[in-house]
Protein backbone atom coordinates (compact mmCIF):
# COMPACT_ATOMS: atom_id res chain seq x y z
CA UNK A 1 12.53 -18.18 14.80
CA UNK A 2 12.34 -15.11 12.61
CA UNK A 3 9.00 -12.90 12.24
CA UNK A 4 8.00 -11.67 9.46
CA UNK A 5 5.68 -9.16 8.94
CA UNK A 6 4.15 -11.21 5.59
CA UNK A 7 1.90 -13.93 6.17
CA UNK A 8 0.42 -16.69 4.50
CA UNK A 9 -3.01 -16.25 2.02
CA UNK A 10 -1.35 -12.13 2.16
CA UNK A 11 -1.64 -10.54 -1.47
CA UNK A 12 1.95 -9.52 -2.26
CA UNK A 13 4.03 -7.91 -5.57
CA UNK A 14 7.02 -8.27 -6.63
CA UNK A 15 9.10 -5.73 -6.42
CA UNK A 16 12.48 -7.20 -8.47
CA UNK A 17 13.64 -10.00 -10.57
CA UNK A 18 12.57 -11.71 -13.82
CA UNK A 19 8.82 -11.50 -12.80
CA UNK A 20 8.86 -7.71 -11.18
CA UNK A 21 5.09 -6.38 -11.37
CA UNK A 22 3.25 -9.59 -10.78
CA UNK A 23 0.86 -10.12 -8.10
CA UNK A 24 0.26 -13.05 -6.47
CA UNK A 25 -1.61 -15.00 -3.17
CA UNK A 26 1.35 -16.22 -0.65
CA UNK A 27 1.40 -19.79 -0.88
CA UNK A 28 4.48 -21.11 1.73
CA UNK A 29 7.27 -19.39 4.13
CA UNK A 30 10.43 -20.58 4.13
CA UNK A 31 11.72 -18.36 7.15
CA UNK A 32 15.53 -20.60 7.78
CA UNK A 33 16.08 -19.89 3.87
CA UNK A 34 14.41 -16.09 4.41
CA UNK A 35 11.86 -17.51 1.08
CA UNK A 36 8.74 -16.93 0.32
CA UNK A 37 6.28 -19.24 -1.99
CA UNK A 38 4.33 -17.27 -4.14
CA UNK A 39 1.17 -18.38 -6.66
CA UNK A 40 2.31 -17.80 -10.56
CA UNK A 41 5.30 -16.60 -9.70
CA UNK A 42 8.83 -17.70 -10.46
CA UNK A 43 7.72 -20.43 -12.79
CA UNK A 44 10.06 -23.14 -13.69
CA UNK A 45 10.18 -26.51 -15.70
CA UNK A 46 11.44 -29.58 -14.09
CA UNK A 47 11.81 -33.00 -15.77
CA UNK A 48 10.26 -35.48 -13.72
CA UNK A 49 10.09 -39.34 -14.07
CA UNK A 50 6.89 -41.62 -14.21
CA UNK A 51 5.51 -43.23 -10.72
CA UNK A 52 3.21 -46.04 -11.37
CA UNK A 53 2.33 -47.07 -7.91
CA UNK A 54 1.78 -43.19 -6.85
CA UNK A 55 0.17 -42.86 -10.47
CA UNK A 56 1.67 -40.13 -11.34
CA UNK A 57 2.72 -39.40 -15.38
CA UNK A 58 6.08 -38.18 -16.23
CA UNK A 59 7.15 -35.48 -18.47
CA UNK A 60 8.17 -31.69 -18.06
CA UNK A 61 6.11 -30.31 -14.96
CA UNK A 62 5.80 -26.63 -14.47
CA UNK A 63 5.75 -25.11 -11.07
CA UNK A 64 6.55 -22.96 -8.54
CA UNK A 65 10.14 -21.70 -7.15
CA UNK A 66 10.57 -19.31 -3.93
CA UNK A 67 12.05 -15.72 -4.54
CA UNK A 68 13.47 -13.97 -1.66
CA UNK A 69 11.55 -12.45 1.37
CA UNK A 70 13.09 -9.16 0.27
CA UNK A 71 12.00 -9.28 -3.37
CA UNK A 72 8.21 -8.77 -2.18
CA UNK A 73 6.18 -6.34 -0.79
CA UNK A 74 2.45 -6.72 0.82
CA UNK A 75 -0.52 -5.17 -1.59
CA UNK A 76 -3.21 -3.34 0.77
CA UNK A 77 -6.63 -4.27 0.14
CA UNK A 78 -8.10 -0.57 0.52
CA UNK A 79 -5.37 1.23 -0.94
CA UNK A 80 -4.03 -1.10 -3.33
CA UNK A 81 -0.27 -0.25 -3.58
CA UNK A 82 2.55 -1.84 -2.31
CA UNK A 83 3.56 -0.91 1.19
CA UNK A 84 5.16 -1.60 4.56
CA UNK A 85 3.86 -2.80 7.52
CA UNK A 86 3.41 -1.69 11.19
CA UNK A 87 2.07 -2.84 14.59
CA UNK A 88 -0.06 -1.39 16.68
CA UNK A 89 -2.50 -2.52 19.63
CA UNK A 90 -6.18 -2.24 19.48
CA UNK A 91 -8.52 -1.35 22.15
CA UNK A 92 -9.07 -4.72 22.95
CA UNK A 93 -5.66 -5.68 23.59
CA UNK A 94 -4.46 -7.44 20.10
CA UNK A 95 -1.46 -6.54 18.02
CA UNK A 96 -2.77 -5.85 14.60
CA UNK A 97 -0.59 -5.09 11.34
CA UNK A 98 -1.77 -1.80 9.37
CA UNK A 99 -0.64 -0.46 5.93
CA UNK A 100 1.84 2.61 6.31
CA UNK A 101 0.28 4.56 3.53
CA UNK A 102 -3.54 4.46 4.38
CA UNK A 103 -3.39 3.92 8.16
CA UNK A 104 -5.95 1.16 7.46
CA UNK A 105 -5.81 -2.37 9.42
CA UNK A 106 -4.56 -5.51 7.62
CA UNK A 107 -5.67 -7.73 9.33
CA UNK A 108 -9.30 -8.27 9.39
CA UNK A 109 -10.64 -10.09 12.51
C-alpha cells in the first residue's frame, strides 16, 4: 500500500490543470490509481438515467472527478501557502507531519 503524505479532510491547491489555483477540502484517496478526490474541483457533467425504486430523477448531474496525486499540494493552516511535507517525532513518541516552510505541525492532536 502506498503512503501518502496527504490525507483526508487536508486543505489542498491545485497546482496544474484546467482548475490550477483552486482550493479545496480532500474528499477521497484513490492510492492504486495514485488519485485524489477533491471538493469543487474537476467538475464534470454526466447524463444519468431516472431510478424510480431508488427515487432518484434523471437528467445532467454535475459532480466530482479525481485529478492526480501530483497535481496537488497541501495548504498550511498558519502559513497559508502551498508546501511540502515532513515527519518528525514528538516528545511523546508520535510521528507528526509539519509544513516545510513554517516549521509548524500539521497535524493537530
Amino acid at each position: 500500500m502506498k503512503i501518502y503524505k496527504i490525507r483526508k479532510n487536508d486543505k489542498v491547491i491545485v497546482t496544474a490543470g484546467k482548475d490550477k489555483g483552486k482550493v479545496g477540502r480532500v474528499l477521497k484517496l484513490y492510492p492504486k490509481k495514485d488519485r485524489i478526490l477533491v471538493e469543487k474541483v474537476n467538475m464534470v457533467k454526466r447524463h444519468t438515467k431516472a431510478n424510480p425504486y431508488a427515487k432518484t430523477p434523471g437528467g445532467i448531474v454535475e459532480k466530482e472527478s479525481s485529478l492526480h496525486i501530483s497535481n496537488v499540494a497541501l495548504l498550511c493552516d498558519s502559513c497559508a501557502k502551498p508546501t511540502r511535507v515532513g515527519y518528525k517525532v514528538t516528545e511523546d513518541g508520535k510521528k507528526v507531519r509539519f509544513c516545510k516552510k513554517c516549521n509548524q505541525d500539521i497535524d493537530k492532536g
